[in-house]
Structures are given as structure tokens and as C-alpha cells.
Protein backbone atom coordinates (compact mmCIF):
# COMPACT_ATOMS: atom_id res chain seq x y z
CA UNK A 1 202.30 208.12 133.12
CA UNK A 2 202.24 204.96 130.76
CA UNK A 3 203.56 207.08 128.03
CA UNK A 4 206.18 208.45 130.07
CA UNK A 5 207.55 204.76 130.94
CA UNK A 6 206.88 203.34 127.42
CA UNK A 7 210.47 204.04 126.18
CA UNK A 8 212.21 203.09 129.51
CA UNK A 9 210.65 199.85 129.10
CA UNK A 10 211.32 199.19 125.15
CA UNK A 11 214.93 200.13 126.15
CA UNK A 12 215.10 197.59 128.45
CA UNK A 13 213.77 194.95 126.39
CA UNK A 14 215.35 195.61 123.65
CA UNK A 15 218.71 195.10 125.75
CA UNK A 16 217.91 192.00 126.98
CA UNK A 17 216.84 190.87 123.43
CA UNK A 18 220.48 191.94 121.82
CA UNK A 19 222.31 190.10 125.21
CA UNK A 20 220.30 187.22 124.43
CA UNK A 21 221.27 187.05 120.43
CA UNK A 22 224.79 187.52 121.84
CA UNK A 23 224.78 184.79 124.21
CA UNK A 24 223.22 182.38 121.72
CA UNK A 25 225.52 183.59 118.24
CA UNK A 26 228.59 182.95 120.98
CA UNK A 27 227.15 179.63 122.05
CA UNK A 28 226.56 178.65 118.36
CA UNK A 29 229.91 179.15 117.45
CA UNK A 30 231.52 177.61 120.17
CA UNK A 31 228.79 174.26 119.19
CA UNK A 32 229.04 174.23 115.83
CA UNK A 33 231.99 176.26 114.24
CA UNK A 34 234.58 175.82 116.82
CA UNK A 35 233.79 172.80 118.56
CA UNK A 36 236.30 170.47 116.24
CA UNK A 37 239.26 172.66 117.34
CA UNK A 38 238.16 172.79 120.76
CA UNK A 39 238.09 168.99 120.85
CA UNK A 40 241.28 168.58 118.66
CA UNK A 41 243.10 170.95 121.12
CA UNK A 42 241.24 168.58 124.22
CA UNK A 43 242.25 165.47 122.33
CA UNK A 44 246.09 166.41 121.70
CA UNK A 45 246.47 167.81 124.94
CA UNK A 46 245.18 164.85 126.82
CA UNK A 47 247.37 162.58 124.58
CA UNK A 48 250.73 164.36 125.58
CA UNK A 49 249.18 164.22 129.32
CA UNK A 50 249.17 160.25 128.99
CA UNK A 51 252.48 160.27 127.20
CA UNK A 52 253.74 161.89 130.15
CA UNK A 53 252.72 159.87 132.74
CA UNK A 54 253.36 156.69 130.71
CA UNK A 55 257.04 157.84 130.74
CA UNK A 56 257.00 158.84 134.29
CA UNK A 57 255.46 154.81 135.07
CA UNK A 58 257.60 153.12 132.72
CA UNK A 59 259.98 151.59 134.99
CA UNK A 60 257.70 150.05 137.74
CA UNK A 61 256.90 146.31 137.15
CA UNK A 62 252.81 147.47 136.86
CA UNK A 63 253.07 149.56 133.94
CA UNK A 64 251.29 147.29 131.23
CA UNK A 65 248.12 146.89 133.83
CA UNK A 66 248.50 151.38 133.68
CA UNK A 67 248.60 151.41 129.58
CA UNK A 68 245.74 149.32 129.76
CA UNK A 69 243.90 151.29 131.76
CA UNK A 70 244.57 154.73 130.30
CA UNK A 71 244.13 153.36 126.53
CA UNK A 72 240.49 152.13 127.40
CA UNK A 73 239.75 155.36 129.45
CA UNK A 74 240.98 157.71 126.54
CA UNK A 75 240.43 155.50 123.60
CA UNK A 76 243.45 155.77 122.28
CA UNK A 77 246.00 152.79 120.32
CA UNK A 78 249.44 152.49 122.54
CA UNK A 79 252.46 150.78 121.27
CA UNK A 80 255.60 150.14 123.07
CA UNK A 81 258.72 149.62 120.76
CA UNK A 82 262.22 148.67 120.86
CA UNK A 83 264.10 151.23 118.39
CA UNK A 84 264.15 148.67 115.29
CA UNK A 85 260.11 148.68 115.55
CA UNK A 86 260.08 145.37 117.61
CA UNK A 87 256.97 145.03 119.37
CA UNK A 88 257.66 144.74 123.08
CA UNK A 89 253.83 145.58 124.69
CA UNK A 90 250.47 147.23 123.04
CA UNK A 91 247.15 148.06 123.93
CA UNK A 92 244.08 149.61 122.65
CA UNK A 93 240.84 150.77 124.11
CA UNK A 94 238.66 147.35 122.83
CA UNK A 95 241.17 144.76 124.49
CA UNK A 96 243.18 144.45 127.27
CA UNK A 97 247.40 143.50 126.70
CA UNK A 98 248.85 140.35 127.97
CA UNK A 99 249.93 140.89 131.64
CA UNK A 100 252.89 139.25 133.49
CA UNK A 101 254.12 138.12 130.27
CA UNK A 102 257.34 140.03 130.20
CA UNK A 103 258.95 136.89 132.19
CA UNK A 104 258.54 135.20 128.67
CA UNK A 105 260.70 134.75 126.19
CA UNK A 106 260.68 137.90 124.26
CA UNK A 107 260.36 136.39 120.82
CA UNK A 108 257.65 134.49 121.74
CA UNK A 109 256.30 137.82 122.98
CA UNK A 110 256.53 139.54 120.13
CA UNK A 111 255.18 136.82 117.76
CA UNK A 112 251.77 136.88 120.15
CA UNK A 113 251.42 140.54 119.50
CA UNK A 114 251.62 140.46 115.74
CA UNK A 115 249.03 138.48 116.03
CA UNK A 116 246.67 140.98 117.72
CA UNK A 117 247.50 143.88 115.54
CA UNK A 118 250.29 145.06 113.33
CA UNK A 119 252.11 148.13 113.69
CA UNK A 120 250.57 151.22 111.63
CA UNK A 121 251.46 152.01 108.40
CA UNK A 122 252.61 155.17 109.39
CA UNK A 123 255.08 154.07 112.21
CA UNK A 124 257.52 153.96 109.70
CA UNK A 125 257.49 157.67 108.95
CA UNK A 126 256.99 158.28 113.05
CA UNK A 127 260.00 156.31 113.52
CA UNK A 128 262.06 158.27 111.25
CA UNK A 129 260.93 161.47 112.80
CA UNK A 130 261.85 160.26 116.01
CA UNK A 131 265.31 159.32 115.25
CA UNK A 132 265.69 162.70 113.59
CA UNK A 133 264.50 164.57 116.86
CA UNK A 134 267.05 166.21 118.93
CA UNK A 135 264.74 165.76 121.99
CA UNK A 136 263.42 162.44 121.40
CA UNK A 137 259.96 163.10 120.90
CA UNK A 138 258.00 162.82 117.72
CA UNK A 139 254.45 163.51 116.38
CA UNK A 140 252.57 163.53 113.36
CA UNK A 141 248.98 165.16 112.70
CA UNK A 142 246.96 164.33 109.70
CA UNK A 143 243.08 165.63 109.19
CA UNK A 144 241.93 161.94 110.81
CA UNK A 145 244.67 160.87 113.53
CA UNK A 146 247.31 162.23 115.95
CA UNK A 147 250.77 160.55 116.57
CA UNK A 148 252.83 161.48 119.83
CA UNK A 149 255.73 159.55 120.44
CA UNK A 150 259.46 159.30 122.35
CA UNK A 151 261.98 157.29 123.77
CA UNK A 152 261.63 155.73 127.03
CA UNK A 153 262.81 153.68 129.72
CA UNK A 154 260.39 149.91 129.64
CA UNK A 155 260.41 147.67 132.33
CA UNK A 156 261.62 144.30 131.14
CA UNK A 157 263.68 145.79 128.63
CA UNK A 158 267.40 145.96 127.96
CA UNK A 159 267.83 149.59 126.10
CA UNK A 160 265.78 152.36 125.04
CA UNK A 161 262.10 151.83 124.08
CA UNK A 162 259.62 154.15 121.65
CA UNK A 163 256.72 154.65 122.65
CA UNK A 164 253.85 155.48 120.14
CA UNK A 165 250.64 156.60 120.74
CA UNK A 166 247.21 157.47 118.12
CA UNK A 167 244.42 158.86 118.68
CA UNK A 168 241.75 159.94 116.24
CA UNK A 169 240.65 163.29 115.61
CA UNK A 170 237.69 165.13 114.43
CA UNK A 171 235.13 162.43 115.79
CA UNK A 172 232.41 165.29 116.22
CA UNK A 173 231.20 165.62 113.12
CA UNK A 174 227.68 163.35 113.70
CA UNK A 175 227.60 165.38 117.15
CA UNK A 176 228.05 168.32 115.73
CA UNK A 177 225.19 167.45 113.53
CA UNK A 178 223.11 166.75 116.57
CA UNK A 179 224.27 169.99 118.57
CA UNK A 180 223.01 172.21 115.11
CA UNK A 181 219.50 170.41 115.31
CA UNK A 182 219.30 170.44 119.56
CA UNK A 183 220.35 174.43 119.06
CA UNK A 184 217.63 175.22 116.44
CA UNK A 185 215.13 174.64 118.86
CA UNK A 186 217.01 175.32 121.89
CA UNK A 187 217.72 179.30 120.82
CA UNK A 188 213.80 179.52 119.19
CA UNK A 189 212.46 178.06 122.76
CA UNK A 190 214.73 180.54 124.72
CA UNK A 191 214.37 183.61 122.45
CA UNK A 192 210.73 183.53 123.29
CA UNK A 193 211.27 182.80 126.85
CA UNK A 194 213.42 185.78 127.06
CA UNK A 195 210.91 187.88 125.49
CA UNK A 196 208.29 186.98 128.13
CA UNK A 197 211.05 187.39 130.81
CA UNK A 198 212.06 190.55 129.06
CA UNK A 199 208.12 192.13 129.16
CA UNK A 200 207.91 190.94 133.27
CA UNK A 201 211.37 192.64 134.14
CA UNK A 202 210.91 195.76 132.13
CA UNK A 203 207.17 196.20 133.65
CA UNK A 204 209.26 195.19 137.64
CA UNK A 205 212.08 197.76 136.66
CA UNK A 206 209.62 200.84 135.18
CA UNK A 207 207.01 200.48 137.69
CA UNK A 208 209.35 202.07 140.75
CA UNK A 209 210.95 204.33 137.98
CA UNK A 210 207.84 205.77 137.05
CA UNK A 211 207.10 206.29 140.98
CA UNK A 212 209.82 207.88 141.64
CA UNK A 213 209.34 210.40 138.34
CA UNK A 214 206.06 211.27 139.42
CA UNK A 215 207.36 212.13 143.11
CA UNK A 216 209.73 214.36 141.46
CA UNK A 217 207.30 216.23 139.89
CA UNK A 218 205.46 216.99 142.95
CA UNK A 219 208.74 217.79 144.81
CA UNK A 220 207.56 220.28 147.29
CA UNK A 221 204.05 220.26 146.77
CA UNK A 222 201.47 220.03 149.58
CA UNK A 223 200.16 216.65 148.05
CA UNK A 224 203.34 214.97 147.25
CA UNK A 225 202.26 211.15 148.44
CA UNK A 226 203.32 208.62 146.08
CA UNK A 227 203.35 204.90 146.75
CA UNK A 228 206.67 203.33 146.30
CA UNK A 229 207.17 200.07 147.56
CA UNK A 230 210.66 199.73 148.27
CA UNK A 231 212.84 196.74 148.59
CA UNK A 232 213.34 196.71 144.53
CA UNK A 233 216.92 197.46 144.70
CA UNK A 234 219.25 199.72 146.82
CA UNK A 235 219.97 202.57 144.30
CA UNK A 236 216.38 202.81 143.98
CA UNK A 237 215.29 202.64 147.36
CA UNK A 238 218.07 205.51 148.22
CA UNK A 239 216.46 207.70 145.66
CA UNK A 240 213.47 207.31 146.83
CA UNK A 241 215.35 208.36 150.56
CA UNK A 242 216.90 211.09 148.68
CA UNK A 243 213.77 212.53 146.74
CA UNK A 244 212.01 212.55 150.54
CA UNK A 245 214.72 214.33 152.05
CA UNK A 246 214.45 216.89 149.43
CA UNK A 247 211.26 217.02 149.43
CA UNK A 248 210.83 217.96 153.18
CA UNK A 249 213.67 220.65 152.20
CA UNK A 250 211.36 222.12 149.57
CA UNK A 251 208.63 222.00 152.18
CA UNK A 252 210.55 223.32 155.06
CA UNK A 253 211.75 226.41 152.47
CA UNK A 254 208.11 226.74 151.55
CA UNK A 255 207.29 227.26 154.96
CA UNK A 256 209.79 229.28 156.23
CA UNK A 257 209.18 232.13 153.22
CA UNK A 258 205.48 232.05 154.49
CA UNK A 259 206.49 232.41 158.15
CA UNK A 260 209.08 235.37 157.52
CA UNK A 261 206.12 236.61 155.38
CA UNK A 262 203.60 236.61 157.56
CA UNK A 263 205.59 237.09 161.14
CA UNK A 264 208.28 239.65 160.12
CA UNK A 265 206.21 242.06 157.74
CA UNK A 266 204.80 243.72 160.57
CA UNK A 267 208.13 243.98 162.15
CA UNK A 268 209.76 245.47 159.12
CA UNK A 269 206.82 247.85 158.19
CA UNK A 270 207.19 249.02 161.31
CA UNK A 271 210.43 251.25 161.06
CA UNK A 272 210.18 251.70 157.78
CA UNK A 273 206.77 253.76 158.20
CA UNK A 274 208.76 255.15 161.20
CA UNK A 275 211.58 256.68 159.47
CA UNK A 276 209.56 257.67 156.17
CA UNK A 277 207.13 259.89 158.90
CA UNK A 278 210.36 261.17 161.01
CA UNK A 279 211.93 262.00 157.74
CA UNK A 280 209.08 264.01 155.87
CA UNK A 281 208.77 266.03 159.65
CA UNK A 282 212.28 267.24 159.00
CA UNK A 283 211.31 267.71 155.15
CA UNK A 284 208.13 269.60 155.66
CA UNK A 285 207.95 271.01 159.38
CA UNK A 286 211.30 271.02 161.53
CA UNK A 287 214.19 271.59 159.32
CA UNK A 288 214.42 274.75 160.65
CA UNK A 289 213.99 274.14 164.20
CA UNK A 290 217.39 272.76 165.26
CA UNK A 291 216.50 270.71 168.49
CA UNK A 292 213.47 269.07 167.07
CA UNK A 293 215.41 268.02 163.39
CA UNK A 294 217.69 266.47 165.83
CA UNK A 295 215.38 264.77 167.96
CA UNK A 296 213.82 263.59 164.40
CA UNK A 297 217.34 262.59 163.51
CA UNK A 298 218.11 260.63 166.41
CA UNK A 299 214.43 258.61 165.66
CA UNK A 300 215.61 257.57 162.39
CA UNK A 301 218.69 256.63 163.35
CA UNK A 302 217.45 254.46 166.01
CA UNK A 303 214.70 252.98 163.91
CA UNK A 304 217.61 252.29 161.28
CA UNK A 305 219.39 250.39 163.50
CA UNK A 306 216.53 248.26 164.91
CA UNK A 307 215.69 247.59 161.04
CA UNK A 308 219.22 246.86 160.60
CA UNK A 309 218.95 244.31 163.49
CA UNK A 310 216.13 242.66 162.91
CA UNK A 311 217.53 241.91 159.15
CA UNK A 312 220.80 240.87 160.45
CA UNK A 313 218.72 238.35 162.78
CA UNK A 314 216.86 237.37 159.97
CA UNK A 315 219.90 236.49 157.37
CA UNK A 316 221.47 234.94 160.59
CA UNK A 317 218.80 232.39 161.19
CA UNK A 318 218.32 231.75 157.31
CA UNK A 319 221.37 230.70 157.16
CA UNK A 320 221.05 228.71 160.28
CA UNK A 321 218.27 226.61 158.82
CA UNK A 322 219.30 226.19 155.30
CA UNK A 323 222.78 225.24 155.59
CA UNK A 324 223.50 221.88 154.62
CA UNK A 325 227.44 221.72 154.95
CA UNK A 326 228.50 220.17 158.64
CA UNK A 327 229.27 222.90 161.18
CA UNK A 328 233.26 222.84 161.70
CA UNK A 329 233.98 222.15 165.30
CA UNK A 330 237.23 223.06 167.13
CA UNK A 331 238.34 223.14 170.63
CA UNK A 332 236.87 225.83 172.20
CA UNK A 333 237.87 228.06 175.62
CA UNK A 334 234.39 228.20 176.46
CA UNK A 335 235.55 229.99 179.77
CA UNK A 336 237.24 232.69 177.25
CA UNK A 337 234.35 233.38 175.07
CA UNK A 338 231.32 233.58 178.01
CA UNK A 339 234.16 236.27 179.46
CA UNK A 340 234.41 237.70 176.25
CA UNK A 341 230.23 238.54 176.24
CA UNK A 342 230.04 238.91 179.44
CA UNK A 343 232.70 241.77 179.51
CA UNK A 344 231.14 243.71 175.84
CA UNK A 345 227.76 244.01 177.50
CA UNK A 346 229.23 245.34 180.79
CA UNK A 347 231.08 248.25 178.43
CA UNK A 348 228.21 249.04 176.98
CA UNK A 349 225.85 249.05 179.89
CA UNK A 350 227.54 249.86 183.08
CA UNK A 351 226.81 253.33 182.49
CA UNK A 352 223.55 252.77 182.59
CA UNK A 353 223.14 251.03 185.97
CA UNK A 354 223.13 247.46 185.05
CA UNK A 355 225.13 244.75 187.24
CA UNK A 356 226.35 241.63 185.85
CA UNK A 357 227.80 239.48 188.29
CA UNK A 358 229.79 236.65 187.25
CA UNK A 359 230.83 232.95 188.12
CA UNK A 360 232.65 232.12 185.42
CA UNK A 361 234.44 228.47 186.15
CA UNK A 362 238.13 228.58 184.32
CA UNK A 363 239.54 226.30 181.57
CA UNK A 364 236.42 224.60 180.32
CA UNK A 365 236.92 223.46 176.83
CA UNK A 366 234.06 221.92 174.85
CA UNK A 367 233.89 220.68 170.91
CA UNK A 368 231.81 223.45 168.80
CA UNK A 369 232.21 226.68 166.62
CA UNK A 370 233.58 229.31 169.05
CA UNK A 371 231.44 232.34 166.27
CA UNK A 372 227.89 230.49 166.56
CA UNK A 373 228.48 229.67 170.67
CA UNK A 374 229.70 233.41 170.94
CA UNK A 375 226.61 234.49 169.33
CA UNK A 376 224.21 231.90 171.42
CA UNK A 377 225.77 233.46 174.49
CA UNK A 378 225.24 236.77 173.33
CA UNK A 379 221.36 236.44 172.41
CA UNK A 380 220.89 235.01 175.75
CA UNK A 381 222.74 238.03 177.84
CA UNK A 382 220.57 240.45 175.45
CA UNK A 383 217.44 238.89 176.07
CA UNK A 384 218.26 239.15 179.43
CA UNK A 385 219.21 242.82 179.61
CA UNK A 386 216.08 243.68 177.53
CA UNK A 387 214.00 242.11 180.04
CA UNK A 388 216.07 242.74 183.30
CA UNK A 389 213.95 244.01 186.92
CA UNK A 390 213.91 247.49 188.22
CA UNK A 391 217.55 246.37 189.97
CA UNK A 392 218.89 246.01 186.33
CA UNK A 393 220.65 242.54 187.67
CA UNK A 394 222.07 239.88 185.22
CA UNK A 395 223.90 236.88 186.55
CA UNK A 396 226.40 235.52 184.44
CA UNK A 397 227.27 231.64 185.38
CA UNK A 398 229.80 228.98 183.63
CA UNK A 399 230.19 225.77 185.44
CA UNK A 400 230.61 221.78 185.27
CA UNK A 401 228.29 219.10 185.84
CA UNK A 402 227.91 215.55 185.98
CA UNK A 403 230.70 215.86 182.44
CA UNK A 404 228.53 218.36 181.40
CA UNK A 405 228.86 222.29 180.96
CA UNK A 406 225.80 224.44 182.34
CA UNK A 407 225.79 228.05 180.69
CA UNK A 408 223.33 229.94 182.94
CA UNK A 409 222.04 233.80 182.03
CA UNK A 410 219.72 234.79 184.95
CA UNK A 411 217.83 237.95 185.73
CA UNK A 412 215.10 239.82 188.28
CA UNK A 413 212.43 240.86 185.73
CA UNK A 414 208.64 239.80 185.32
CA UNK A 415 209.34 236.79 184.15
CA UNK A 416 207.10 234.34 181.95
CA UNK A 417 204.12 232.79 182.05
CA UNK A 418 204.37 229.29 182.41
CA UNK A 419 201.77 228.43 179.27
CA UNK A 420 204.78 230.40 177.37
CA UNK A 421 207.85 228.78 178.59
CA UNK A 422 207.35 226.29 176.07
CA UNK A 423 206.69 228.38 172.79
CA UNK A 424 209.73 231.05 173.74
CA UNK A 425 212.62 229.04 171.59
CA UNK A 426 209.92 229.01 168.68
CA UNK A 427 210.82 231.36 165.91
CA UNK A 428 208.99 234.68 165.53
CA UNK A 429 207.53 233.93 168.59
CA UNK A 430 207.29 237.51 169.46
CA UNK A 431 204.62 238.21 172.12
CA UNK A 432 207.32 239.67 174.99
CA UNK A 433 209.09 241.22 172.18
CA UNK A 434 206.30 243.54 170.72
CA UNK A 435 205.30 244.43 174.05
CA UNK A 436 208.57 247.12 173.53
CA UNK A 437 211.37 244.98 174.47
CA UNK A 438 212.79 242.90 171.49
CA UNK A 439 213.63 242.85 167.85
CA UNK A 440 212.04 239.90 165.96
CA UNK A 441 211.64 237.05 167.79
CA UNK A 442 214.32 234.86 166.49
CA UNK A 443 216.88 235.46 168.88
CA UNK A 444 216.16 232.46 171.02
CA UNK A 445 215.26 230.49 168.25
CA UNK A 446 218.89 231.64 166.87
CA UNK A 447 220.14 229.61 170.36
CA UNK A 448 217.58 226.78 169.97
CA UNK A 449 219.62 226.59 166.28
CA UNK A 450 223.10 226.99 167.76
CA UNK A 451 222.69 224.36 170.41
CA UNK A 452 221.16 222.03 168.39
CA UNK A 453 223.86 221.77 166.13
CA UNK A 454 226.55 221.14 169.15
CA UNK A 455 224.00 218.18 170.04
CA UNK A 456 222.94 220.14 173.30
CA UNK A 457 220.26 221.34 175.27
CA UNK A 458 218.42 224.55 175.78
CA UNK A 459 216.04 225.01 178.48
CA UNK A 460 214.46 228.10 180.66
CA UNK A 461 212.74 228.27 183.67
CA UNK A 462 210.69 230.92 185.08
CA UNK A 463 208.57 232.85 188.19
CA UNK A 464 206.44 235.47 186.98
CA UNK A 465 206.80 238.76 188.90
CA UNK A 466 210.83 236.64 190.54
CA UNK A 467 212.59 236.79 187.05
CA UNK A 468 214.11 234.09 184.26
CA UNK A 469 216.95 231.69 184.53
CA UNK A 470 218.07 230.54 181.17
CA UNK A 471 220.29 227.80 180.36
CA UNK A 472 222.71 225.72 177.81
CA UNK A 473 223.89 222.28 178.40
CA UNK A 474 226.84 220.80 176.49
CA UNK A 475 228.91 218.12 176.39
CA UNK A 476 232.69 219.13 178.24
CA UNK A 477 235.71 217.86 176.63
């Protein structure tokens, strides 16, 4: 059994060794190789973001206490401009700009700015670009900084204001230096973690696996427990539901070829012998006596038929049992088809002295297969006839009850035992039968079947030496 599991579970490790190299080659790129771009793209985007609201604020009497605040939060250098590269306001992220001093005189403004710092050396070129703009926005990008710019509308001042803002770029590189070092042992500490984690899943995962392979080895067999603790996952565990069913399908097959075996062998023997002996007689002794070949005729012929019978019955249950396919119910005149029945075996025997007296209720419908109820409502009349009393009476009765619909095939012969009424709806149950009456015992089991599939009830009652009442119960529509 190990051997049988080994390559499931190299498989499975193996899998989760490759996923983990994959997560860990991504994750080292996205550290190490594309981390500057990633923060580049961060660091522009944010920039334009500020721009944006800058603009938006510019007009409200506040809006040097907001550059403040959003040039020490995102560490970048702000300068606010008139278009000849006058400095009206600045800020950076180290010191704070000189609030409520717009009320000043400007040149005395400007003057204490200069003093603070000095426009960069590329504002120049920015400026130009920004003059040359159609939309009035301007930015330069070197390997070190970032420059976003445009015109604007300043509190405090008379025309249009620029508005210039730097940030630096690629300030990973030290912390990308770091990450490389932290990831070196990070991806060596988790590799083997993931190999230990890898060993304890693929041992969980191939332990029900290999359960559920050995079970279907020993699919049918007479010792077919395995342990398998469910609970492991649902595919699994419906396998494992699966395997049973099939298992008890295998079983139920098993037993059913032993049954017809060892119950209908003596059944079929029986008129086979029967018409080999009747049919050497005419061979070797009465082919030339006219009246007894015929009587030997008319032997096999009957003994023909009751093998032809008895292997219709058979197929008839067999399929029955083994069918896995839903039965297709319809609307059935269940008044119609007991008629029906009734009205073939009162053809056939009414010559013979038999009475069938009917109360058959009209228009009762019920959900089922109008062939297999037909055929349970046959069985029953036949069993019926082929035990009737001396008065060769059969009572014939369709009814409602309660919602329900009672079927009811009565008759006046010896009746049964009570220590039998229980074992006469088994299969090849055949002690009334072989006593000269029946065919193979699986008619009423052939009901039983029937009924059972319409979700109803079969039940018979009984007075030995009074007669039998049979009956089927079924839900009325």
C-alpha cells in the first residue's frame, strides 16, 4: 500500500515545492528588480495627486497652513510663483512657511523667502516648459528628481501663479539593499518550512486516497471493511459515499445470481426434464399412436409455456432490481387499468366457472407507470385465481381512503398460515407455489417491487381454510 501512495505523495510535494519557488521568484522581483519603478510610479502619482488638490485649495485664505502640511507629509519641496519666477510662498518637508504673512508687503515677502532657500536651478528650464504648454502644466523627470508644475489661482495674489513642485526619486536603493539581505533568509527559512508542510499535507492528502484505493479493490467482496475517516474534504468523503453505494450494488448482484441459482434451478430443471421425457415418448414409443403423440404434444406445450413464464418473471424482476434510471411517472386512470385486468382474466376464465365480482370506484387518478401498476394488478388477480376456493370466487375492489387508494384482490381458498404471511412478498419464496399452483415465486415479490417504487404499501391478510385478501395502498392524486 505504501508503494502504491509513494508517487501520489512525491506529486504533491513536488507541486507545492514549484508554487513555492514561484511565489518567492515573483516576490523577489517585485523587492528587488521592480521595486524602483513601483515606487517611482507611487512617487509621481502621489505628486500630481497633491498638485491637484493644491490647485483645487488655492483660493481659500488657509492654503499656506495646507502646503505645509502636505510638503511635510509627502516630503516633497513646494514653490509658489508669480510668472516672472517671483517668490510669492514655499515650503518643504524640514520647515514650516511663514503664515498670515500675505497681509505684508509683498517685497518684503519675497526678500524673507530668498533667504530660506533659492529657487532650483532647474526652475528656469521648468518655467520655460510651462510657458510653452498649451495646457499649462509642466514637468520634468531626471534619474534623481521629479518636477510637476502649472498655473494657478493664489490667494493674495493679483494674476496667475506657477506652482512648482520636486520630489526625489529612486530613494530605495539602501532599502533595496536591505530587502535582498531580509529575502535571502526569508525564502531559505520558508523553503524549508514548506518542505516540512509539504511532507505533513502530502501524508493528510494520500492517507484517505490510499483508503479509498484499497476499498476499490475489494469492491464487492465479502470482506470489503476499510477505515476511512471522513471529514477530509467533500469530494473525498462523496467517493467514499459513492464507492459504498457501489459496493452494496456489487453485493446485492452477487447475491441475487446466487439466489436465482440456487431457488430457480429446480424450477427450470423441472420442465426442461419434462419436455426432453414427453419428447423422446413421441420419438421412441407413441409417434404412431395418434391420441397419445397428442396428449404428449399438449405436455410439452404446456411445460413450454410454464418455462416460458417463469423466464419472463425472471427477466421481469431482474430488471426490477437492477435498474438504476428513475421510474417515469404519469397520470394514471387507475380506475381504467384495474378494469382493464379485471376484464382479460374474466375472458379467459369465465368459461371455466370462475366469478369475479367487481367494485371498481370511477375516475381515480394516481402518479405512477400505468405498464408496471398494470402488471402489479395482474400478479395479484393471478395469484388469486391460482389459489381461488372450490366456488372459484375473486373479488375485484378499487376504492378511496383517508387520500389514499386501496387496491383489494380477495378470494375463498385455503388461505395462509399466519407464520407465512410475512415471508410471501419475499422472492422465490415458493412453498404455496410448488405445492402445484404457481410459477416461480417472484410474482409477489414483482408487486412488493412495483409498489415500492410508487412509494406505497403492500400488505395481505389471511384465514386459513376462509381465504386471502390482498392489498395495495397508494397515494391518490
Amino acid at each position: 500500500m505504501k508503494c502504491k501512495t509513494n508517487p501520489f505523495r512525491k506529486k504533491l510535494i513536488s507541486y507545492f515545492m514549484f508554487f513555492t519557488v514561484v511565489i518567492f521568484t515573483v516576490l523577489w522581483l517585485l523587492q528587488t528588480v521592480f521595486l524602483q519603478k513601483f515606487y517611482n510610479g507611487m512617487i509621481i502619482k502621489n505628486t500630481v495627486k497633491v498638485a491637484d488638490k493644491i490647485s483645487e485649495e488655492s483660493r481659500n485664505s488657509d492654503i499656506t497652513s495646507y502646503i505645509d502640511d502636505v510638503s511635510r507629509s509627502n516630503s516633497i519641496l513646494v514653490f509658489v510663483t508669480d510668472t516672472d519666477g517671483n517668490i510669492i510662498y514655499s515650503s518643504d518637508e524640514y520647515k514650516k512657511g511663514h503664515k498670515n504673512r500675505l497681509k505684508n508687503d509683498r517685497t518684503d515677502l519675497r526678500n524673507e523667502h530668498q533667504q530660506y532657500r533659492e529657487l532650483p536651478e532647474n526652475y528656469l528650464e521648468f518655467l520655460n516648459e510651462l510657458n510653452s504648454s498649451a495646457d499649462g502644466i509642466a514637468e520634468l523627470q531626471t534619474d534623481e528628481s521629479y518636477v510637476y508644475g502649472r498655473l494657478i489661482d493664489f490667494y493674495g495674489s493679483d494674476g496667475k501663479a506657477v506652482l512648482y513642485i520636486r520630489t526625489t526619486l529612486n530613494a530605495v536603493g539602501s532599502t533595496a539593499r536591505i530587502i535582498r539581505i531580509q529575502l535571502v533568509w526569508v525564502t531559505l527559512l520558508s523553503i524549508i518550512i514548506a518542505f516540512v508542510l509539504a511532507l505533513f499535507m502530502s501524508k493528510s492528502f494520500s492517507k484517505p486516497v490510499a483508503q479509498l484505493n484499497e476499498k476499490a479493490h475489494k469492491l464487492g467482496e465479502k470482506d470489503d471493511d476499510v477505515d476511512f475517516n471522513e471529514g477530509f474534504c467533500t469530494e473525498l468523503d462523496e467517493l467514499n459515499t459513492t464507492l459504498y453505494t457501489t459496493s452494496k450494488k456489487l453485493k446485492k448482484n452477487r447475491d441475487f445470481q446466487n439466489e436465482l441459482l440456487a431457488n430457480v434451478s429446480h424450477d427450470l430443471r423441472t420442465p426442461l426434464t419434462m419436455i426432453k421425457g414427453y419428447a423422446e415418448m413421441i420419438r421412441d414409443i407413441s409417434r404412431e399412436d395418434e391420441k397419445q403423440c397428442a396428449e404428449d404434444v399438449a405436455v410439452i406445450v404446456e411445460e413450454a409455456d410454464r418455462l416460458t413464464a417463469l423466464v419472463n418473471e425472471i427477466l421481469e424482476y431482474s430488471e426490477l432490481q437492477m435498474s438504476d434510471s428513475e421510474t417515469v411517472m404519469n397520470d394514471v386512470v387507475l380506475s381504467d387499468t384495474v378494469t382493464s385486468v379485471a376484464d382479460s382474466f374474466e375472458k379467459l376464465y369465465s368459461k371455466e366457472g370462475y366469478v369475479f365480482e367487481r367494485n371498481i370506484a370511477d375516475n381515480i387518478h394516481v402518479k405512477g407507470n400505468a405498464a408496471r401498476l398494470q402488471r402489479a394488478v395482474y400478479n395479484l388477480l393471478d395469484n388469486a385465481v391460482r389459489h381461488a376456493g372450490e366456488d372459484k370466487w375473486t373479488g375485484v375492489s378499487l376504492r378511496t381512503e383517508k387520500g389514499n387508494v386501496i387496491i383489494e384482490i380477495s378470494d375463498h381458498g385455503s388461505g395462509i398460515a399466519h407464520d407465512e404471511l410475512e415471508h410471501i412478498w419475499d422472492r422465490y419464496y415458493t412453498r404455496r407455489q410448488r405445492s402445484g399452483k404457481g410459477v416461480s415465486g417472484l410474482g409477489l415479490a414483482i408487486v412488493k417491487q412495483v409498489i415500492s417504487q410508487h412509494n406505497g404499501i403492500c400488505r395481505a391478510e389471511s384465514v386459513v381454510g376462509t381465504g386471502s385478501v390482498f392489498s395495495i395502498e397508494l397515494k391518490s392524486i
